[in-house]
PDB file of N, CA and C in Angstrom:
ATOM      1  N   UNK A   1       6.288   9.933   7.482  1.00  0.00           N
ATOM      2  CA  UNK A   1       4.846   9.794   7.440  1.00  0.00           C
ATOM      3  C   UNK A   1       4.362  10.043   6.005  1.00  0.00           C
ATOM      4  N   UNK A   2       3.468   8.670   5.939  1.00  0.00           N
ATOM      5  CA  UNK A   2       2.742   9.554   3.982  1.00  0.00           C
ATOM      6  C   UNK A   2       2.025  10.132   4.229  1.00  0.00           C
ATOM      7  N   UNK A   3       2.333  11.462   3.197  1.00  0.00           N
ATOM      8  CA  UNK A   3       1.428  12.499   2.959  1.00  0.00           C
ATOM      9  C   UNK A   3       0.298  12.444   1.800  1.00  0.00           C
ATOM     10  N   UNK A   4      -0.503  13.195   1.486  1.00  0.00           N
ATOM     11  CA  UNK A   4      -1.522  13.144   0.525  1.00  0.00           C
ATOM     12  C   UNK A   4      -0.845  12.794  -1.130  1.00  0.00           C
ATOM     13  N   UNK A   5      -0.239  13.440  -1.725  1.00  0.00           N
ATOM     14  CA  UNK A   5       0.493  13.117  -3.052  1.00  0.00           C
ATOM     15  C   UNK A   5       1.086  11.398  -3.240  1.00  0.00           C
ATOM     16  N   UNK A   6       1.501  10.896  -1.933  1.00  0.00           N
ATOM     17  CA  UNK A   6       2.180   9.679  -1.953  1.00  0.00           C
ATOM     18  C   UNK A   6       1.048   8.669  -1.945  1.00  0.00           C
ATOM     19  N   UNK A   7       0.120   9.012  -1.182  1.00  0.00           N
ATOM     20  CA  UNK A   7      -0.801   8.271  -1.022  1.00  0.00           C
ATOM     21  C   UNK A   7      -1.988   8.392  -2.405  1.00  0.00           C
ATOM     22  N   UNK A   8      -2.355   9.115  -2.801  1.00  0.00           N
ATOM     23  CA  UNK A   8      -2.662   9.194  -3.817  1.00  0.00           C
ATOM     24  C   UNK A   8      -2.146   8.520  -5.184  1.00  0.00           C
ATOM     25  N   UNK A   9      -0.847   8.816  -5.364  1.00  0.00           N
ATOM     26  CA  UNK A   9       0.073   8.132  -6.405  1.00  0.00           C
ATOM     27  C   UNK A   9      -0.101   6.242  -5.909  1.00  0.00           C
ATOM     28  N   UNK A  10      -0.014   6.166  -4.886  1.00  0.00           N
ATOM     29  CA  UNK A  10      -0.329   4.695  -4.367  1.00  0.00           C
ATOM     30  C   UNK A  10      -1.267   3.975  -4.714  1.00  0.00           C
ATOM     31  N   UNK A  11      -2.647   4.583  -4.472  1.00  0.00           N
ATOM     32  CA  UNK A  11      -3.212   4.215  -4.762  1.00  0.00           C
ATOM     33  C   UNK A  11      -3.998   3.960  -6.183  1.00  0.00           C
ATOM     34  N   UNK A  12      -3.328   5.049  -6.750  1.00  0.00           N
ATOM     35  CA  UNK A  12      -3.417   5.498  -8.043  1.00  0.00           C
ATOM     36  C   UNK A  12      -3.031   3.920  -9.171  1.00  0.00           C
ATOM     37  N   UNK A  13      -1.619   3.348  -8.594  1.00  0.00           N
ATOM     38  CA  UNK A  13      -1.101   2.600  -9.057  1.00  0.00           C
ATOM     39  C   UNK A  13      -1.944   1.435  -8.619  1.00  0.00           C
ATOM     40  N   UNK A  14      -2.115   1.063  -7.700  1.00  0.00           N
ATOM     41  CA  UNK A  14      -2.761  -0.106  -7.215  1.00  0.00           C
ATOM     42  C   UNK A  14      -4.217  -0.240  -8.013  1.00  0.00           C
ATOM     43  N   UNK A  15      -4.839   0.460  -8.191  1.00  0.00           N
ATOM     44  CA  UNK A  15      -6.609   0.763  -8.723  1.00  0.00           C
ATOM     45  C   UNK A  15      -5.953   0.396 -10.277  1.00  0.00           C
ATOM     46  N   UNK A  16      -5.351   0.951 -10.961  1.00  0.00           N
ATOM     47  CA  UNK A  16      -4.277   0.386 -12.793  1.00  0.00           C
ATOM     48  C   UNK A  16      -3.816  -0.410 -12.726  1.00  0.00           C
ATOM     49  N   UNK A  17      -3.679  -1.284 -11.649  1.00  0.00           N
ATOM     50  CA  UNK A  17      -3.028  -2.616 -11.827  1.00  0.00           C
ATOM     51  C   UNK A  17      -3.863  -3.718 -11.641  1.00  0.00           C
ATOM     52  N   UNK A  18      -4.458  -3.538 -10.399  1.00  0.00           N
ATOM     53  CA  UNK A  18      -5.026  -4.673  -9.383  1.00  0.00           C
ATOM     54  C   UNK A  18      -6.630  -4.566  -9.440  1.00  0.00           C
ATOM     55  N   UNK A  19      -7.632  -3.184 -10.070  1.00  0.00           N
ATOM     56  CA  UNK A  19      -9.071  -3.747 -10.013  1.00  0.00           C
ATOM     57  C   UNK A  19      -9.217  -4.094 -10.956  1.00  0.00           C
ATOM     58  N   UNK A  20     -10.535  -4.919 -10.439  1.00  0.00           N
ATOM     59  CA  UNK A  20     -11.032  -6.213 -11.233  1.00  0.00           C
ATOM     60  C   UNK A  20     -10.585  -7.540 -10.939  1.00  0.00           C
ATOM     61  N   UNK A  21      -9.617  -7.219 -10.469  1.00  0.00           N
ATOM     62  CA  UNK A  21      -8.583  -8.596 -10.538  1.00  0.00           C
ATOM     63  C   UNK A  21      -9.556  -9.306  -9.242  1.00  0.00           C
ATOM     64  N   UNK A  22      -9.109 -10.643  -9.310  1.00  0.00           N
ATOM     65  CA  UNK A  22      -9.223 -11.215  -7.808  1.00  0.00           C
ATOM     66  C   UNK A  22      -8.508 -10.970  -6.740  1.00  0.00           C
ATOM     67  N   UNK A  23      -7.692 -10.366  -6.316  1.00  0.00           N
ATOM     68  CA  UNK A  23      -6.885 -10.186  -5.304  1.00  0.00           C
ATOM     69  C   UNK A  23      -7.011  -9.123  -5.105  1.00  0.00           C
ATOM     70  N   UNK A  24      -7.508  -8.196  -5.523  1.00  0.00           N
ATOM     71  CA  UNK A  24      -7.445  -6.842  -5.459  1.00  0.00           C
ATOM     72  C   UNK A  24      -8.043  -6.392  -3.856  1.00  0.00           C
ATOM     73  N   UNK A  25      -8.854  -6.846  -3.446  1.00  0.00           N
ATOM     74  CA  UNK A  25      -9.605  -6.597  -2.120  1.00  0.00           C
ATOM     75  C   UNK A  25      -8.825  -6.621  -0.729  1.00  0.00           C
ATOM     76  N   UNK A  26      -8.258  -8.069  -1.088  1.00  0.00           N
ATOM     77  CA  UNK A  26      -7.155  -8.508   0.009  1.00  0.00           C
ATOM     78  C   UNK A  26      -5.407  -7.039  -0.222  1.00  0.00           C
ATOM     79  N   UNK A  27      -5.451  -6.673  -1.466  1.00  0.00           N
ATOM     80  CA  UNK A  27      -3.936  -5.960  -1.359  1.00  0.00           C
ATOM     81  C   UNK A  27      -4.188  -5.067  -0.872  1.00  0.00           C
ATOM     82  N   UNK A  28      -5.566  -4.374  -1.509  1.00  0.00           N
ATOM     83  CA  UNK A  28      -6.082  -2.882  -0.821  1.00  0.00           C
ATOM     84  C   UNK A  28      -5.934  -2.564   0.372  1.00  0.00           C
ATOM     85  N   UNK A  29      -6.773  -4.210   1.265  1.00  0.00           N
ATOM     86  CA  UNK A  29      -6.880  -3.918   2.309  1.00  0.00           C
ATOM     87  C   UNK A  29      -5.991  -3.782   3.241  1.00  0.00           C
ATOM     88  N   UNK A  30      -4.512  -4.731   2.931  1.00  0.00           N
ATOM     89  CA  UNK A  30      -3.236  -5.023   3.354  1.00  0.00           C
ATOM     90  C   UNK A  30      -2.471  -3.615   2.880  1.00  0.00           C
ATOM     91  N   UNK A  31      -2.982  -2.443   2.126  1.00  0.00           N
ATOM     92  CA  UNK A  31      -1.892  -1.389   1.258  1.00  0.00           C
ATOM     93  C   UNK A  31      -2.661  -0.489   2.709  1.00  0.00           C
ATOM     94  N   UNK A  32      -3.803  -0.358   3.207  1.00  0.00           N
ATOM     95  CA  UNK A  32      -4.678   0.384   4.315  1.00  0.00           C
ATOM     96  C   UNK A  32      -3.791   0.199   5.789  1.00  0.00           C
ATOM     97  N   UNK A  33      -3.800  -1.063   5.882  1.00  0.00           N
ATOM     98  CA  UNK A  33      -3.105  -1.671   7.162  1.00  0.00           C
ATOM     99  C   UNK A  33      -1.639  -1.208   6.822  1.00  0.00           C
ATOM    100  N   UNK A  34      -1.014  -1.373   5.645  1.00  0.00           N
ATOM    101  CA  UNK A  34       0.407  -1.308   5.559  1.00  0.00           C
ATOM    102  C   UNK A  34       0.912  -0.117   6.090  1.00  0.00           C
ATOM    103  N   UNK A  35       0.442   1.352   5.225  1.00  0.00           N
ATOM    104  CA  UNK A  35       0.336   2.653   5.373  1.00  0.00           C
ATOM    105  C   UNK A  35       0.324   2.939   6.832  1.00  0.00           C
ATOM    106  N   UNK A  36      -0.956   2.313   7.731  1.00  0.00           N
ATOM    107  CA  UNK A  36      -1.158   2.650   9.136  1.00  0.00           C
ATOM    108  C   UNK A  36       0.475   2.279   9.780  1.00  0.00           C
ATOM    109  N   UNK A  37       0.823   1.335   9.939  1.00  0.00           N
ATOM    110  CA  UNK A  37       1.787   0.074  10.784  1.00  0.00           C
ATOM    111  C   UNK A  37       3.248   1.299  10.376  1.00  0.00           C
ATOM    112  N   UNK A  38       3.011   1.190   8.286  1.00  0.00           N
ATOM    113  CA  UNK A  38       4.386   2.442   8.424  1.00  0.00           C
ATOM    114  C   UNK A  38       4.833   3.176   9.095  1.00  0.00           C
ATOM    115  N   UNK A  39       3.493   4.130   9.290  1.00  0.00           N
ATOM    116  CA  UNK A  39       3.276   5.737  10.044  1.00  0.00           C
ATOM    117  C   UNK A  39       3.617   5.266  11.220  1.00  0.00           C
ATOM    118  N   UNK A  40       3.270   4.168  12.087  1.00  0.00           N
ATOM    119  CA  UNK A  40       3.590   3.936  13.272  1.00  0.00           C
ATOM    120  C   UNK A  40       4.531   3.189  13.436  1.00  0.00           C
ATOM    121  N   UNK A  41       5.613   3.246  12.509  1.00  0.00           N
ATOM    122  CA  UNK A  41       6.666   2.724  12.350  1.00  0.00           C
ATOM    123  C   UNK A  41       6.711   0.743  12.879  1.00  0.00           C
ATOM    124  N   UNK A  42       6.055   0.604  12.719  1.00  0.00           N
ATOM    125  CA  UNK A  42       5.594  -1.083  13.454  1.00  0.00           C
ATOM    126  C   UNK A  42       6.056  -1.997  12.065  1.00  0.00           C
ATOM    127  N   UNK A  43       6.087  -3.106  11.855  1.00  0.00           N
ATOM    128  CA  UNK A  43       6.713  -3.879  10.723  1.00  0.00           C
ATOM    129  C   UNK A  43       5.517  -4.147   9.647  1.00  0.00           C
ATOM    130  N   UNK A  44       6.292  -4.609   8.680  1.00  0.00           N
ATOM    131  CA  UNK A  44       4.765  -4.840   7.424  1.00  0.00           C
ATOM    132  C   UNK A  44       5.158  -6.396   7.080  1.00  0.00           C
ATOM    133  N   UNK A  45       5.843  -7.100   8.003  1.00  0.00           N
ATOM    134  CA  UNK A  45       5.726  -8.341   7.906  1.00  0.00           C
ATOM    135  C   UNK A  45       4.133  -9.161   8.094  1.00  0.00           C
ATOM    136  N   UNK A  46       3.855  -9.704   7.385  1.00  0.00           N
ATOM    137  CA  UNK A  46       2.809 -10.510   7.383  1.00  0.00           C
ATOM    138  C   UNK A  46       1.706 -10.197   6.370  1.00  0.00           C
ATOM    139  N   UNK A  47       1.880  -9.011   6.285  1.00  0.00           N
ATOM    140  CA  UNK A  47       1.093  -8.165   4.707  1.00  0.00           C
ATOM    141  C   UNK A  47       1.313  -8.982   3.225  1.00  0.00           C
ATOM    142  N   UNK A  48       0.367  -8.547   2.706  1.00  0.00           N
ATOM    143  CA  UNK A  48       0.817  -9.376   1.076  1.00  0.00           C
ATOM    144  C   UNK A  48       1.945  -8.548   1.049  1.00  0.00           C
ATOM    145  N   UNK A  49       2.630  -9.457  -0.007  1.00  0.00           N
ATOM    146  CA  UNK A  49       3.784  -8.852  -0.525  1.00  0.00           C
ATOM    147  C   UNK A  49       3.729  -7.610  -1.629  1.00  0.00           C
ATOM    148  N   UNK A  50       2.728  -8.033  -2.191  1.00  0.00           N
ATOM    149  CA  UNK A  50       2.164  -6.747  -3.303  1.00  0.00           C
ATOM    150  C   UNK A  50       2.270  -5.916  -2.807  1.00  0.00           C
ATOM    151  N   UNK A  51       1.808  -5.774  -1.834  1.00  0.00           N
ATOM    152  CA  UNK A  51       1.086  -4.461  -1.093  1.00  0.00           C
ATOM    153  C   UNK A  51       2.238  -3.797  -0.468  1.00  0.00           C
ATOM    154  N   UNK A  52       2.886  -4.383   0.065  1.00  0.00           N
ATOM    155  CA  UNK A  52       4.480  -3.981   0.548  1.00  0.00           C
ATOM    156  C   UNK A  52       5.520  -3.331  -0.415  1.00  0.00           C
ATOM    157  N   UNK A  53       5.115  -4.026  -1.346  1.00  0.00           N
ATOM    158  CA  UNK A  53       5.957  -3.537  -2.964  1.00  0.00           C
ATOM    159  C   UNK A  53       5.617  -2.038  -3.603  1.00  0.00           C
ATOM    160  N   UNK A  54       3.841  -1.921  -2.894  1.00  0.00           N
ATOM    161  CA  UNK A  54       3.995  -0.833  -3.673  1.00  0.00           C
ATOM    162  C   UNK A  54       3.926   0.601  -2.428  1.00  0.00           C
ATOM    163  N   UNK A  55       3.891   0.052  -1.236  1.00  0.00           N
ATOM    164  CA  UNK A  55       4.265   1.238  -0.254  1.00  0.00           C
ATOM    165  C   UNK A  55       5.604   1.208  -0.183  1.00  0.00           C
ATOM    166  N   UNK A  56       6.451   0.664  -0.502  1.00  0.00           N
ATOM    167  CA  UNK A  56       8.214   0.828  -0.523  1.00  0.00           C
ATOM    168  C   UNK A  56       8.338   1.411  -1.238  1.00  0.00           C
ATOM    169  N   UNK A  57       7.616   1.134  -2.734  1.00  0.00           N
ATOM    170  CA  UNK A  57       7.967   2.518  -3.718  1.00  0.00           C
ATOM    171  C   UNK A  57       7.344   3.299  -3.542  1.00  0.00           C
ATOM    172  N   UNK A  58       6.536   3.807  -2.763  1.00  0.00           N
ATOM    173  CA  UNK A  58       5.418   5.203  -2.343  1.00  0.00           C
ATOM    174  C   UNK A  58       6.121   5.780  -1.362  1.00  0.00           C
ATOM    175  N   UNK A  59       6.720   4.918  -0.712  1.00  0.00           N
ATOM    176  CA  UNK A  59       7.301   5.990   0.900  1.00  0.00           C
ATOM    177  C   UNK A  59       7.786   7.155   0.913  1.00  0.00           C
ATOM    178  N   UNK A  60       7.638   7.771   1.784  1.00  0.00           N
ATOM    179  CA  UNK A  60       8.273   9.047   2.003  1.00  0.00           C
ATOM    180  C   UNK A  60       9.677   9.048   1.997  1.00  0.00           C
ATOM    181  N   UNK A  61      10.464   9.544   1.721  1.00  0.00           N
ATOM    182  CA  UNK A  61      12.080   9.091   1.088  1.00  0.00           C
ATOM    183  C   UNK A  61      12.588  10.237   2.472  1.00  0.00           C
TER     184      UNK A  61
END
């Protein structure tokens, strides 16, 4: 399960990369959904891929 530090660092990265941008709305919202589906162990197929990229490197190890 992510905890506060992971999620933070997550988002941390995503907000330095991705605002402003155009896509930024859609990854956020897909990095929100991703996080949930994780925790409930359910798949992150169908998510942007971004967004998948950067909760794989955020996960709880």
């Amino acid at each position: 399960m992510f905890q506060r530090p992971q999620i933070e660092a997550l988002f941390a990265e995503l907000k330095s990369e991705w605002q402003g941008k155009r896509d930024f709305e859609q990854i956020h919202r897909d990095v929100d959904l991703g996080i949930a589906y994780y925790d409930a162990g359910k798949s992150l197929a169908g998510l942007d891929d971004r967004a998948v990229a950067l909760i794989e490197k955020h996960k709880p190890e």
